[in-house]
PDB file of N, CA and C in Angstrom:
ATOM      1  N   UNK A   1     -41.181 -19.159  26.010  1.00  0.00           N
ATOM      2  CA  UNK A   1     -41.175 -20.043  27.174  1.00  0.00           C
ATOM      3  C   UNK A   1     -41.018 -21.509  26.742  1.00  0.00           C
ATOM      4  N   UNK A   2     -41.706 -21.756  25.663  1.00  0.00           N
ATOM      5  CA  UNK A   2     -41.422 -23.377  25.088  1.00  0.00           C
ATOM      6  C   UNK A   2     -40.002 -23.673  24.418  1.00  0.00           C
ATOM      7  N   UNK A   3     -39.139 -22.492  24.194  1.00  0.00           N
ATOM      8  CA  UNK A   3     -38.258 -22.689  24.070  1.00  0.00           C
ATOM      9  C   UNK A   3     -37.354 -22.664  25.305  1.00  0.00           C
ATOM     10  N   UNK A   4     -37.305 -21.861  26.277  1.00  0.00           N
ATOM     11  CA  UNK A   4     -36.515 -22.182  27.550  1.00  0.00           C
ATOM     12  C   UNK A   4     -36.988 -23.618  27.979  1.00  0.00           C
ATOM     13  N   UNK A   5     -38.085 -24.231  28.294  1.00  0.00           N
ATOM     14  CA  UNK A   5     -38.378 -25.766  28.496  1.00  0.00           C
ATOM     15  C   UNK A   5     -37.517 -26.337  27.766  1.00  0.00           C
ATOM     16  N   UNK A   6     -37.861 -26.384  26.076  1.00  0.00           N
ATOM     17  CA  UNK A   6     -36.903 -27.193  25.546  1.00  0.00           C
ATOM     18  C   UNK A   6     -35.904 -27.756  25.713  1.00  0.00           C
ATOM     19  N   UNK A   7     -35.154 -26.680  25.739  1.00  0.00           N
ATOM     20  CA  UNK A   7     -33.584 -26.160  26.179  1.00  0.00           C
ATOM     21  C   UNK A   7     -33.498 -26.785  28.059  1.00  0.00           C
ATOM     22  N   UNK A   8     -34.233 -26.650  28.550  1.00  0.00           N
ATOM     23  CA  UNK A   8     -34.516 -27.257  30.321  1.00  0.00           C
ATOM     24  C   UNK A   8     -34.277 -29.310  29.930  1.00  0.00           C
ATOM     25  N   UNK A   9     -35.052 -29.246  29.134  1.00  0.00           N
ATOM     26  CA  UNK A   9     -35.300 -30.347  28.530  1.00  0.00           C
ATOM     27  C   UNK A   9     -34.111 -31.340  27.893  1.00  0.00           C
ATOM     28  N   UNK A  10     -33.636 -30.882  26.900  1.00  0.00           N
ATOM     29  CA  UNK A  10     -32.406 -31.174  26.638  1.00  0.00           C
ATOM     30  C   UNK A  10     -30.771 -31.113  28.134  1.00  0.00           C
ATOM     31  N   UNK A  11     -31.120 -30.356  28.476  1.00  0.00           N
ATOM     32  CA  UNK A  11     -30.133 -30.290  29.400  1.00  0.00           C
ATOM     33  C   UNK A  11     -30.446 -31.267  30.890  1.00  0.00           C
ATOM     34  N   UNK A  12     -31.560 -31.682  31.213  1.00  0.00           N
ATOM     35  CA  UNK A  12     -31.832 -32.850  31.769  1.00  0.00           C
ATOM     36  C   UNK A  12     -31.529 -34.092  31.176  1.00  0.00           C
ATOM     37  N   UNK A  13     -31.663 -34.574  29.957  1.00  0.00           N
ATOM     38  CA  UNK A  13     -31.384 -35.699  29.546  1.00  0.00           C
ATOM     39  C   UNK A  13     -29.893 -36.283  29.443  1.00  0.00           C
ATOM     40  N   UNK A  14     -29.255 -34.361  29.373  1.00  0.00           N
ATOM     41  CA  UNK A  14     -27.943 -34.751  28.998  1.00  0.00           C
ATOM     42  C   UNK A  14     -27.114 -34.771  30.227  1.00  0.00           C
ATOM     43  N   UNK A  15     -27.788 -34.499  31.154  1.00  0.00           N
ATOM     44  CA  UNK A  15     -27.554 -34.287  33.218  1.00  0.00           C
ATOM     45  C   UNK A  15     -27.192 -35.972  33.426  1.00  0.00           C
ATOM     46  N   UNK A  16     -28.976 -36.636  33.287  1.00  0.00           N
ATOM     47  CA  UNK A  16     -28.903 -37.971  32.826  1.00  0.00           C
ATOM     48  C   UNK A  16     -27.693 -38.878  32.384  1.00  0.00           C
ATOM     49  N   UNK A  17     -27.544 -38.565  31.806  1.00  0.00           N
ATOM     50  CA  UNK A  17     -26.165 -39.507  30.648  1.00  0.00           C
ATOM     51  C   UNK A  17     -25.195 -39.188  31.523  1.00  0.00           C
ATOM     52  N   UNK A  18     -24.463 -38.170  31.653  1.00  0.00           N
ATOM     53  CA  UNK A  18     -23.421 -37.990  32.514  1.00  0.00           C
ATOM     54  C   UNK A  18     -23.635 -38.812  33.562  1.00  0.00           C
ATOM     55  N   UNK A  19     -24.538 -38.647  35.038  1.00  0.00           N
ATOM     56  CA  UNK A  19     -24.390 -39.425  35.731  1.00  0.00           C
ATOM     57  C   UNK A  19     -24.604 -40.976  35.530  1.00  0.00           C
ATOM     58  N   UNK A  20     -24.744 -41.433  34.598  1.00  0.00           N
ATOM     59  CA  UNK A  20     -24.851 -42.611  33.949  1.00  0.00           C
ATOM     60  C   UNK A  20     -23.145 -43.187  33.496  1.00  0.00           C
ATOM     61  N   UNK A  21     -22.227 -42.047  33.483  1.00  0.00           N
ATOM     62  CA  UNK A  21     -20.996 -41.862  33.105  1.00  0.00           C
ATOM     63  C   UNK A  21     -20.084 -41.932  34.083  1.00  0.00           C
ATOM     64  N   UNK A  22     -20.685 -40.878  34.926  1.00  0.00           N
ATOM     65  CA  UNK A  22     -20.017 -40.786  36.400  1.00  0.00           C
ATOM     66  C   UNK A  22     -20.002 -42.250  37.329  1.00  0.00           C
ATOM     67  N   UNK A  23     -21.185 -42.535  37.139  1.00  0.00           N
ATOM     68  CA  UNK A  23     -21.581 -44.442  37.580  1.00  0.00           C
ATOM     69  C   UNK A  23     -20.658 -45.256  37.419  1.00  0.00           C
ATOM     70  N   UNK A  24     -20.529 -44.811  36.267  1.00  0.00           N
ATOM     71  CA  UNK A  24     -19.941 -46.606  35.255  1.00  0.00           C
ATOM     72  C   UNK A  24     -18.624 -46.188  35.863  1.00  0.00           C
ATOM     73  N   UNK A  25     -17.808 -44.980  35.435  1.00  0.00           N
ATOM     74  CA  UNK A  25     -16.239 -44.731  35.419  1.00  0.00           C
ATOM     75  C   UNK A  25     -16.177 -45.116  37.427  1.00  0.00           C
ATOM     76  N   UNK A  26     -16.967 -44.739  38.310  1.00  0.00           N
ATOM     77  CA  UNK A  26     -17.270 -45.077  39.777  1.00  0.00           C
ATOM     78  C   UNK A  26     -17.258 -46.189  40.003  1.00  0.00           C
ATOM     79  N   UNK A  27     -17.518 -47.108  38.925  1.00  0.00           N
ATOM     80  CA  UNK A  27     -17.684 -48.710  38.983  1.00  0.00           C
ATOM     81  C   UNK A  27     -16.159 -49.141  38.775  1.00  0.00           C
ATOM     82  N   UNK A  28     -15.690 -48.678  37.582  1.00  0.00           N
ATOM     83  CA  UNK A  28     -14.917 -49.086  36.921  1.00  0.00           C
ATOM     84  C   UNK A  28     -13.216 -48.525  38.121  1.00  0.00           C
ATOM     85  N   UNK A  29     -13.489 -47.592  38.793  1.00  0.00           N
ATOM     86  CA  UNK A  29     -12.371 -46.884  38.980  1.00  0.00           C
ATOM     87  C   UNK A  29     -12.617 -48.403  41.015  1.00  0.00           C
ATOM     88  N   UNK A  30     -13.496 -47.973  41.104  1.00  0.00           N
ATOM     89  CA  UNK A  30     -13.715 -49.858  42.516  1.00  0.00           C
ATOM     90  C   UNK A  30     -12.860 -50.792  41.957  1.00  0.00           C
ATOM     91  N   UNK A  31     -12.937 -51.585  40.632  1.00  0.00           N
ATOM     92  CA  UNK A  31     -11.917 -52.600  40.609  1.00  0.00           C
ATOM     93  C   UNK A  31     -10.907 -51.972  40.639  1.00  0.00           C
ATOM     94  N   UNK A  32      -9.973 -53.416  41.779  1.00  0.00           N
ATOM     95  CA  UNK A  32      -8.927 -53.136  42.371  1.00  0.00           C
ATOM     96  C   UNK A  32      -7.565 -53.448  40.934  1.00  0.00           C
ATOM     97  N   UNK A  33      -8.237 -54.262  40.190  1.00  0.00           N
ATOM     98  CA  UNK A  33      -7.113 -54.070  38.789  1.00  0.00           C
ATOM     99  C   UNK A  33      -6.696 -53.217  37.870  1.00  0.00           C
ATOM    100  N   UNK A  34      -7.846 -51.921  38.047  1.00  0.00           N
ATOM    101  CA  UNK A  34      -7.538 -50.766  37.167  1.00  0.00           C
ATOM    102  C   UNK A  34      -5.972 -50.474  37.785  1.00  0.00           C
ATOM    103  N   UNK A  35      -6.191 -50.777  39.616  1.00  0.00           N
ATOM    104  CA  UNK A  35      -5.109 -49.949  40.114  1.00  0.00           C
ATOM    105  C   UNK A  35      -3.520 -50.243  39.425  1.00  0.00           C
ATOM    106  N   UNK A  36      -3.638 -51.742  39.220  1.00  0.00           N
ATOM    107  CA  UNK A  36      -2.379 -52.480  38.791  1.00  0.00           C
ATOM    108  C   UNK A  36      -1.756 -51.983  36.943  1.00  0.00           C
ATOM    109  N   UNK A  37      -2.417 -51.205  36.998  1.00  0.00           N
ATOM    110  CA  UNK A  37      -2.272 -50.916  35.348  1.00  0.00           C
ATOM    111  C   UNK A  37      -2.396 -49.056  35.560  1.00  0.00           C
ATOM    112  N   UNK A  38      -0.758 -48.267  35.850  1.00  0.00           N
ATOM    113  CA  UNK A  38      -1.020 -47.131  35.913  1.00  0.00           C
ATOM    114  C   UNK A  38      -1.651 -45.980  34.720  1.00  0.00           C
ATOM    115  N   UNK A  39      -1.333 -46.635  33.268  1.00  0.00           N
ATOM    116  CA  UNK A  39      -2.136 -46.058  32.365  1.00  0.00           C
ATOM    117  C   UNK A  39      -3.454 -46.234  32.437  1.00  0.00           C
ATOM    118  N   UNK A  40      -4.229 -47.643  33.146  1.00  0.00           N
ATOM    119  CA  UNK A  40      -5.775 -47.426  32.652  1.00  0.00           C
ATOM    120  C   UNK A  40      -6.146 -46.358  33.609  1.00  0.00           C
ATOM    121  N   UNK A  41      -5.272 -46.444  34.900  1.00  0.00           N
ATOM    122  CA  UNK A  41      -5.810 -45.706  36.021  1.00  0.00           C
ATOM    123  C   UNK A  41      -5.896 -44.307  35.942  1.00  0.00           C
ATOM    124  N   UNK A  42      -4.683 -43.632  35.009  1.00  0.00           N
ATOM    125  CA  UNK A  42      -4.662 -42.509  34.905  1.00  0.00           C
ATOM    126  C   UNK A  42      -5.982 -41.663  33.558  1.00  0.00           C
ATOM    127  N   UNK A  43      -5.982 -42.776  32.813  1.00  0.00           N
ATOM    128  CA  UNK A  43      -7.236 -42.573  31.649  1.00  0.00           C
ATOM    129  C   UNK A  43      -8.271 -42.753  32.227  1.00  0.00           C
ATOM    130  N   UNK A  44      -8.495 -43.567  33.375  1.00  0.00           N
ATOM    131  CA  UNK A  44     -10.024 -43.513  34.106  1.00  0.00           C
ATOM    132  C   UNK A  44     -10.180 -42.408  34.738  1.00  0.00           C
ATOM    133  N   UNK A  45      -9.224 -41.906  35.575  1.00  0.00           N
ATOM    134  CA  UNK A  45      -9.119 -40.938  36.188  1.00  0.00           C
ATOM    135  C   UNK A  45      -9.748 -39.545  35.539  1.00  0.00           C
ATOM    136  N   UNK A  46      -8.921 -39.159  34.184  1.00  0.00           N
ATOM    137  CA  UNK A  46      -9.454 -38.569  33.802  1.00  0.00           C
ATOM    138  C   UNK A  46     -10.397 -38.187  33.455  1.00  0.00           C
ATOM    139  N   UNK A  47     -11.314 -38.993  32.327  1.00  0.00           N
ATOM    140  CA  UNK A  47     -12.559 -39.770  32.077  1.00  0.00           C
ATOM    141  C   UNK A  47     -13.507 -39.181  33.505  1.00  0.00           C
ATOM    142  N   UNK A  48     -13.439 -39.858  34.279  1.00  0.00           N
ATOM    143  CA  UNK A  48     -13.818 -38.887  35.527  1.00  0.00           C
ATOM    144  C   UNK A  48     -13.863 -37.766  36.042  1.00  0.00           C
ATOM    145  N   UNK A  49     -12.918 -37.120  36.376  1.00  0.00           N
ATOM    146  CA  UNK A  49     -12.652 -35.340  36.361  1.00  0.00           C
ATOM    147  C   UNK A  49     -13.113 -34.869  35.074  1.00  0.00           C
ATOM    148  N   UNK A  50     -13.288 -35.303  33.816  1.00  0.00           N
ATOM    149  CA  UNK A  50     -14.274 -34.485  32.622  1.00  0.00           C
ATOM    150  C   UNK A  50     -15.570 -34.548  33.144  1.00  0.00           C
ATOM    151  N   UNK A  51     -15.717 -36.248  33.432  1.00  0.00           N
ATOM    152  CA  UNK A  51     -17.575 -35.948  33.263  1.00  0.00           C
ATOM    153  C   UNK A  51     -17.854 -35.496  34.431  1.00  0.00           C
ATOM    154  N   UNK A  52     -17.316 -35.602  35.669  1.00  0.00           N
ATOM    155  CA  UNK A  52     -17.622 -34.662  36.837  1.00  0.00           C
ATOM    156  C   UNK A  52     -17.847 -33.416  36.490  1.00  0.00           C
ATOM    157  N   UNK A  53     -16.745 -32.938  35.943  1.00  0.00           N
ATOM    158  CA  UNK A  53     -16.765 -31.445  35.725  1.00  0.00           C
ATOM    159  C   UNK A  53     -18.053 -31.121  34.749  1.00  0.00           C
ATOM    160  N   UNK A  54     -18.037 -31.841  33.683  1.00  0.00           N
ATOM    161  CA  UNK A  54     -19.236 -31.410  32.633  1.00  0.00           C
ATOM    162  C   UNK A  54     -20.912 -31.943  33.353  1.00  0.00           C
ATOM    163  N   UNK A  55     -20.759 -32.602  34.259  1.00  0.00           N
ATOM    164  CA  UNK A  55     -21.953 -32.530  35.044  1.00  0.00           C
ATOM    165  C   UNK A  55     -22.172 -31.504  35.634  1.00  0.00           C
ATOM    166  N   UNK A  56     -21.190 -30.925  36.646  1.00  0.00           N
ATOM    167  CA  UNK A  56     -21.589 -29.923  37.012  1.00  0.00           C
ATOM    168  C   UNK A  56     -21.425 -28.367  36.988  1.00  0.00           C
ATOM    169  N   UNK A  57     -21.129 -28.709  35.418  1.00  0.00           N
ATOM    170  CA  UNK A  57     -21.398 -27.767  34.427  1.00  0.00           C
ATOM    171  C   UNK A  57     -22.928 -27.272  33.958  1.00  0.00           C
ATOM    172  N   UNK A  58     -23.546 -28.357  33.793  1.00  0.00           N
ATOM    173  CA  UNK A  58     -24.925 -29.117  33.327  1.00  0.00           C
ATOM    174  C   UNK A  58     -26.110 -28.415  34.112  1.00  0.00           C
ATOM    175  N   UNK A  59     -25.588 -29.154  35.422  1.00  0.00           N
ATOM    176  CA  UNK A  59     -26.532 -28.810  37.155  1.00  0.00           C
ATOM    177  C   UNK A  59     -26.443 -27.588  37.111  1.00  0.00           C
ATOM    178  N   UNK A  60     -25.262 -26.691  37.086  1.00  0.00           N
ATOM    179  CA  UNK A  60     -25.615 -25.214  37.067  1.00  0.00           C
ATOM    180  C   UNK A  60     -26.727 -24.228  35.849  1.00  0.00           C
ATOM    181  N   UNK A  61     -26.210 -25.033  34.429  1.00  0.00           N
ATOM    182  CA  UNK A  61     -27.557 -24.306  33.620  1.00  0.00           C
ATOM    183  C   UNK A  61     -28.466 -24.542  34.145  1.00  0.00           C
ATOM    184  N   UNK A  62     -28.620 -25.869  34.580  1.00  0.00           N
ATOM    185  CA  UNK A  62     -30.072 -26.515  34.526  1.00  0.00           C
ATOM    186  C   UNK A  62     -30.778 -25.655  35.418  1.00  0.00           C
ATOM    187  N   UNK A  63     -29.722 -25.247  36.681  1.00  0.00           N
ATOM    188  CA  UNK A  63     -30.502 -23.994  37.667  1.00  0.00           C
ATOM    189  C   UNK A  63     -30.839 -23.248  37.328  1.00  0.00           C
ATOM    190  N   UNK A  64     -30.050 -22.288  36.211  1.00  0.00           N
ATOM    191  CA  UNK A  64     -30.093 -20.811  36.038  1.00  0.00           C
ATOM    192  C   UNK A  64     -31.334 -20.915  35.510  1.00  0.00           C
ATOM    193  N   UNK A  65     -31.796 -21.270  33.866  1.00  0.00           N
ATOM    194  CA  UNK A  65     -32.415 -22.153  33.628  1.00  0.00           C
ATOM    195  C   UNK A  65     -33.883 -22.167  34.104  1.00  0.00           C
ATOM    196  N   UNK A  66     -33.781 -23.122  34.856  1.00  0.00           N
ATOM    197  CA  UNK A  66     -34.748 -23.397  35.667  1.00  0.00           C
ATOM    198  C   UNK A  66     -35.761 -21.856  36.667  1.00  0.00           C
ATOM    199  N   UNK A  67     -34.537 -21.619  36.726  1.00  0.00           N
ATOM    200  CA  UNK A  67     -34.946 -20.205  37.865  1.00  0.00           C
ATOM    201  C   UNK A  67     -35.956 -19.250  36.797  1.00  0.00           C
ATOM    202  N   UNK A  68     -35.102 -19.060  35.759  1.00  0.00           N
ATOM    203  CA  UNK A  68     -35.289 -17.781  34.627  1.00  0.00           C
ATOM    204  C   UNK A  68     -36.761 -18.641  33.649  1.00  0.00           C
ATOM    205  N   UNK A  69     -37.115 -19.342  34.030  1.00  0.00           N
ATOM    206  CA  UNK A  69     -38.144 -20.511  33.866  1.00  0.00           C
ATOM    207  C   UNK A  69     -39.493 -19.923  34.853  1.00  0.00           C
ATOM    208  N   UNK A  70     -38.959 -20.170  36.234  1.00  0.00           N
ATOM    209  CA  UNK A  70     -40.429 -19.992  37.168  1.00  0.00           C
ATOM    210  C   UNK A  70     -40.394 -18.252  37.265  1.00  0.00           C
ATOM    211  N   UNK A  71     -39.455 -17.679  36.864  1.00  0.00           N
ATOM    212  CA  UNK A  71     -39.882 -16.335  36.825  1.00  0.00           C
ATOM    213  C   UNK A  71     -40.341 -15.897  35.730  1.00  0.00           C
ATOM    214  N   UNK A  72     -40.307 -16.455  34.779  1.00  0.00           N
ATOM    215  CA  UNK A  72     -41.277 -16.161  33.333  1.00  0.00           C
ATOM    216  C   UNK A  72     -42.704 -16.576  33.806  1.00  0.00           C
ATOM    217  N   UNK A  73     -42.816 -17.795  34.795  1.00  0.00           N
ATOM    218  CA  UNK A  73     -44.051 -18.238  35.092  1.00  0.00           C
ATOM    219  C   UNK A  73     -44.576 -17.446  36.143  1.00  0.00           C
ATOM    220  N   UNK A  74     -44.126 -17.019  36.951  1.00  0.00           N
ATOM    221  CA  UNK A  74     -44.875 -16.495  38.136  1.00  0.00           C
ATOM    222  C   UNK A  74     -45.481 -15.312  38.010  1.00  0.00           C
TER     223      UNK A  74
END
């Protein structure tokens, strides 16, 4: 069980960072000058659709996870 936490554990922090990622590239993709520059736009873009995707990549362990967690506990 202290190892499923762990592992719960690690995968929160790293939930964390991503949306910390998702933020910034959300910030970054608002200025209206990325638009004027179709390479930064298309590298932000991307940059985005990864960490989206690897977030909610993340959110889903973190469920399963989580679940297979309170049923060890209950």
């Amino acid at each position: 069980l202290k190892k499923l936490n762990d592992e719960l554990k690690k995968i929160e922090n790293q939930i964390s960072e991503l949306e910390g990622s998702v933020k910034s590239i959300e910030s970054e993709l608002a200025d209206e000058n990325v638009y004027s520059k179709a390479d930064k736009l298309a590298e932000a873009n991307k940059r985005y659709l990864t960490a989206k995707q690897d977030l909610d990549t993340q959110q889903t362990k973190w469920e399963t996870l989580a679940a297979e967690i309170m049923e060890l506990e209950g």
